[in-house]
Protein backbone atom coordinates (compact mmCIF):
# COMPACT_ATOMS: atom_id res chain seq x y z
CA UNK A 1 0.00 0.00 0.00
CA UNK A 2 0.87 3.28 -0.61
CA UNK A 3 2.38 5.47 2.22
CA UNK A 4 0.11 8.48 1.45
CA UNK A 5 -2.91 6.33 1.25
CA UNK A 6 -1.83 4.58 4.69
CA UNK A 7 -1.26 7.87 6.36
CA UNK A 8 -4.53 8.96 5.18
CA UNK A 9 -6.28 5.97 6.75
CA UNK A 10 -4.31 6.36 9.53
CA UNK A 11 -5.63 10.36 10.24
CA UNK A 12 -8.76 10.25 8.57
CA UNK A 13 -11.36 8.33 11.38
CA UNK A 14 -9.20 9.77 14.40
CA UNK A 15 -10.01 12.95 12.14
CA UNK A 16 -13.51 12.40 11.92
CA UNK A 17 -14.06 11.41 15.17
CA UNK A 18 -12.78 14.49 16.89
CA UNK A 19 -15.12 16.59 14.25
CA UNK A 20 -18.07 14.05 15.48
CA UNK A 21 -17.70 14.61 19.25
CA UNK A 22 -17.09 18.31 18.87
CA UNK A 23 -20.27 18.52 16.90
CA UNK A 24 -22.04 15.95 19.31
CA UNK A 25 -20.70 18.32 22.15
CA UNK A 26 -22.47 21.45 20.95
CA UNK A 27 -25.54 20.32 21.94
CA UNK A 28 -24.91 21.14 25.32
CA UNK A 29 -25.02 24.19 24.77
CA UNK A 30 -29.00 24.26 24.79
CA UNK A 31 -28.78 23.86 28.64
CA UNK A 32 -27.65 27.18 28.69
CA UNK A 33 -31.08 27.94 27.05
CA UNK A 34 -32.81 26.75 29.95
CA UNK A 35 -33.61 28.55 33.41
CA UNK A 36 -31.82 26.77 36.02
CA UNK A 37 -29.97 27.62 38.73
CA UNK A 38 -25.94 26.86 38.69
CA UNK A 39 -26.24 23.35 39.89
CA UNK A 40 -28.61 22.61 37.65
CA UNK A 41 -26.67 24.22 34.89
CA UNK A 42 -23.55 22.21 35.76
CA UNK A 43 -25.80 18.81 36.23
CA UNK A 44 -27.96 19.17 32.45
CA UNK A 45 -24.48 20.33 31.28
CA UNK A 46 -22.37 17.03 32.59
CA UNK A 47 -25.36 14.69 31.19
CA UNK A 48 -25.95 16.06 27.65
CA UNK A 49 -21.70 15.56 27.43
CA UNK A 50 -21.58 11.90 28.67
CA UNK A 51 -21.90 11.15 24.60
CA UNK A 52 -18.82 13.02 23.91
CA UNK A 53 -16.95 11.49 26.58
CA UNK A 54 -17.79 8.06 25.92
CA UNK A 55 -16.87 8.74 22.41
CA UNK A 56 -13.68 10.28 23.33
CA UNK A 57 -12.97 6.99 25.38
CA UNK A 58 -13.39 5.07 22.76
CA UNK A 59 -11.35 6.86 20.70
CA UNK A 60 -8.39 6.64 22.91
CA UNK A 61 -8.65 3.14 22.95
CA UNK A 62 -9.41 2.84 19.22
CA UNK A 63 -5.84 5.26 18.43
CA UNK A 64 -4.15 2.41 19.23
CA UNK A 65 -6.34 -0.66 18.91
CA UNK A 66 -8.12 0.28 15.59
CA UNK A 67 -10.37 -2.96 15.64
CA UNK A 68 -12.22 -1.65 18.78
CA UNK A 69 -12.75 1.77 17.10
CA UNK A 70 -14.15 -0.53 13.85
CA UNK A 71 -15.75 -2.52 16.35
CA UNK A 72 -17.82 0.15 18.85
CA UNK A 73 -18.64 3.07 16.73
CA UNK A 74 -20.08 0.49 14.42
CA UNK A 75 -22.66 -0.73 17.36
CA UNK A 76 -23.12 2.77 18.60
CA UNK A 77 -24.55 3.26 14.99
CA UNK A 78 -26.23 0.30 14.54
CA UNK A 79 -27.89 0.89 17.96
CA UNK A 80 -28.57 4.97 17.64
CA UNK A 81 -30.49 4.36 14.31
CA UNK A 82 -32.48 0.85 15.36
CA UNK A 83 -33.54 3.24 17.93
CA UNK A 84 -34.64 6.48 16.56
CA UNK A 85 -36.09 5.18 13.05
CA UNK A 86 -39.01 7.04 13.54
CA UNK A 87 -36.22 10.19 13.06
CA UNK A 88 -34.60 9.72 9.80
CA UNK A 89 -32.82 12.90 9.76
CA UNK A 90 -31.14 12.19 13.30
CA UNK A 91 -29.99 8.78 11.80
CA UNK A 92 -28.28 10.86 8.99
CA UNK A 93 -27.02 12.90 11.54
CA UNK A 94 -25.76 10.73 14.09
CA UNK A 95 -25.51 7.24 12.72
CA UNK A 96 -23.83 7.53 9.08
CA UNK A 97 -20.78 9.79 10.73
CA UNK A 98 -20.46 7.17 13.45
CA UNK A 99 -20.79 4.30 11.12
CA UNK A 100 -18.07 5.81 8.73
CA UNK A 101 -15.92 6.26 11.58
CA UNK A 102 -15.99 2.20 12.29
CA UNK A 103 -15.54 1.24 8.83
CA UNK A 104 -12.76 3.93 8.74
CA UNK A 105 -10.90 2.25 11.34
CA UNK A 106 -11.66 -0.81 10.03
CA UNK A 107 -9.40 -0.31 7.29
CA UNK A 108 -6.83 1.28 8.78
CA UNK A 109 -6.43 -1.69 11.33
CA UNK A 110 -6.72 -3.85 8.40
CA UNK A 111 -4.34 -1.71 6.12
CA UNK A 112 -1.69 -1.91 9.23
CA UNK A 113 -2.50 -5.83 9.70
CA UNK A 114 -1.23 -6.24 5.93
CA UNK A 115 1.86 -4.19 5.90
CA UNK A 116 2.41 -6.54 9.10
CA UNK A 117 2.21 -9.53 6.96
CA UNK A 118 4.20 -8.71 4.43
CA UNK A 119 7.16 -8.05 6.06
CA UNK A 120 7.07 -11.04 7.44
């Protein structure tokens, strides 16, 4: 393979994922929307960011183990659109970047996995 093309499956879903929980992220903002007090703020605040910071979890696991990037934000997909069907436009929204995340690190693990094999 290449070296460009391996460098750009190497960046592109760590990439993308950083992009995805950034824009998954500024949803929180809509707390601030809200009248609460400052505890309240702080609480709403901390529970509309538990995505991003599961999804930043996973992608500090996944920058090193690719397959359980592949892996996970494939099922996150899979799960966010079996369960909001009824929302096609959230799917879009959610889903497809999450989904082309996994397959992204799919092929970069399986890119690396080759280059592996043949020099061996």
């Amino acid at each position: 393979m290449h070296p460009t093309l391996r460098k750009i499956l190497y960046w592109a879903p760590r990439l993308l994922c950083i992009g995805f929980i950034l824009f998954v992220a500024s949803f929180a903002r809509t707390v601030f929307d809200e009248y609460l007090d400052a505890w309240q703020t702080v609480v709403a605040l901390l529970r509309h960011l538990v995505p991003s910071f599961i999804f930043a979890a996973v992608l500090l696991l996944s920058w090193k183990w690719e397959w359980v990037g592949a892996l996970l934000f494939s099922t996150f997909a899979a799960y966010y659109a079996f369960e909001n069907l009824r929302h096609p436009h959230w799917v879009l929204a959610i889903s497809a970047p999450l989904f082309v995340v996994g397959l992204l690190f799919l092929l970069s693990w399986l890119s690396r996995s080759s280059v592996k094999n043949a020099q061996h």
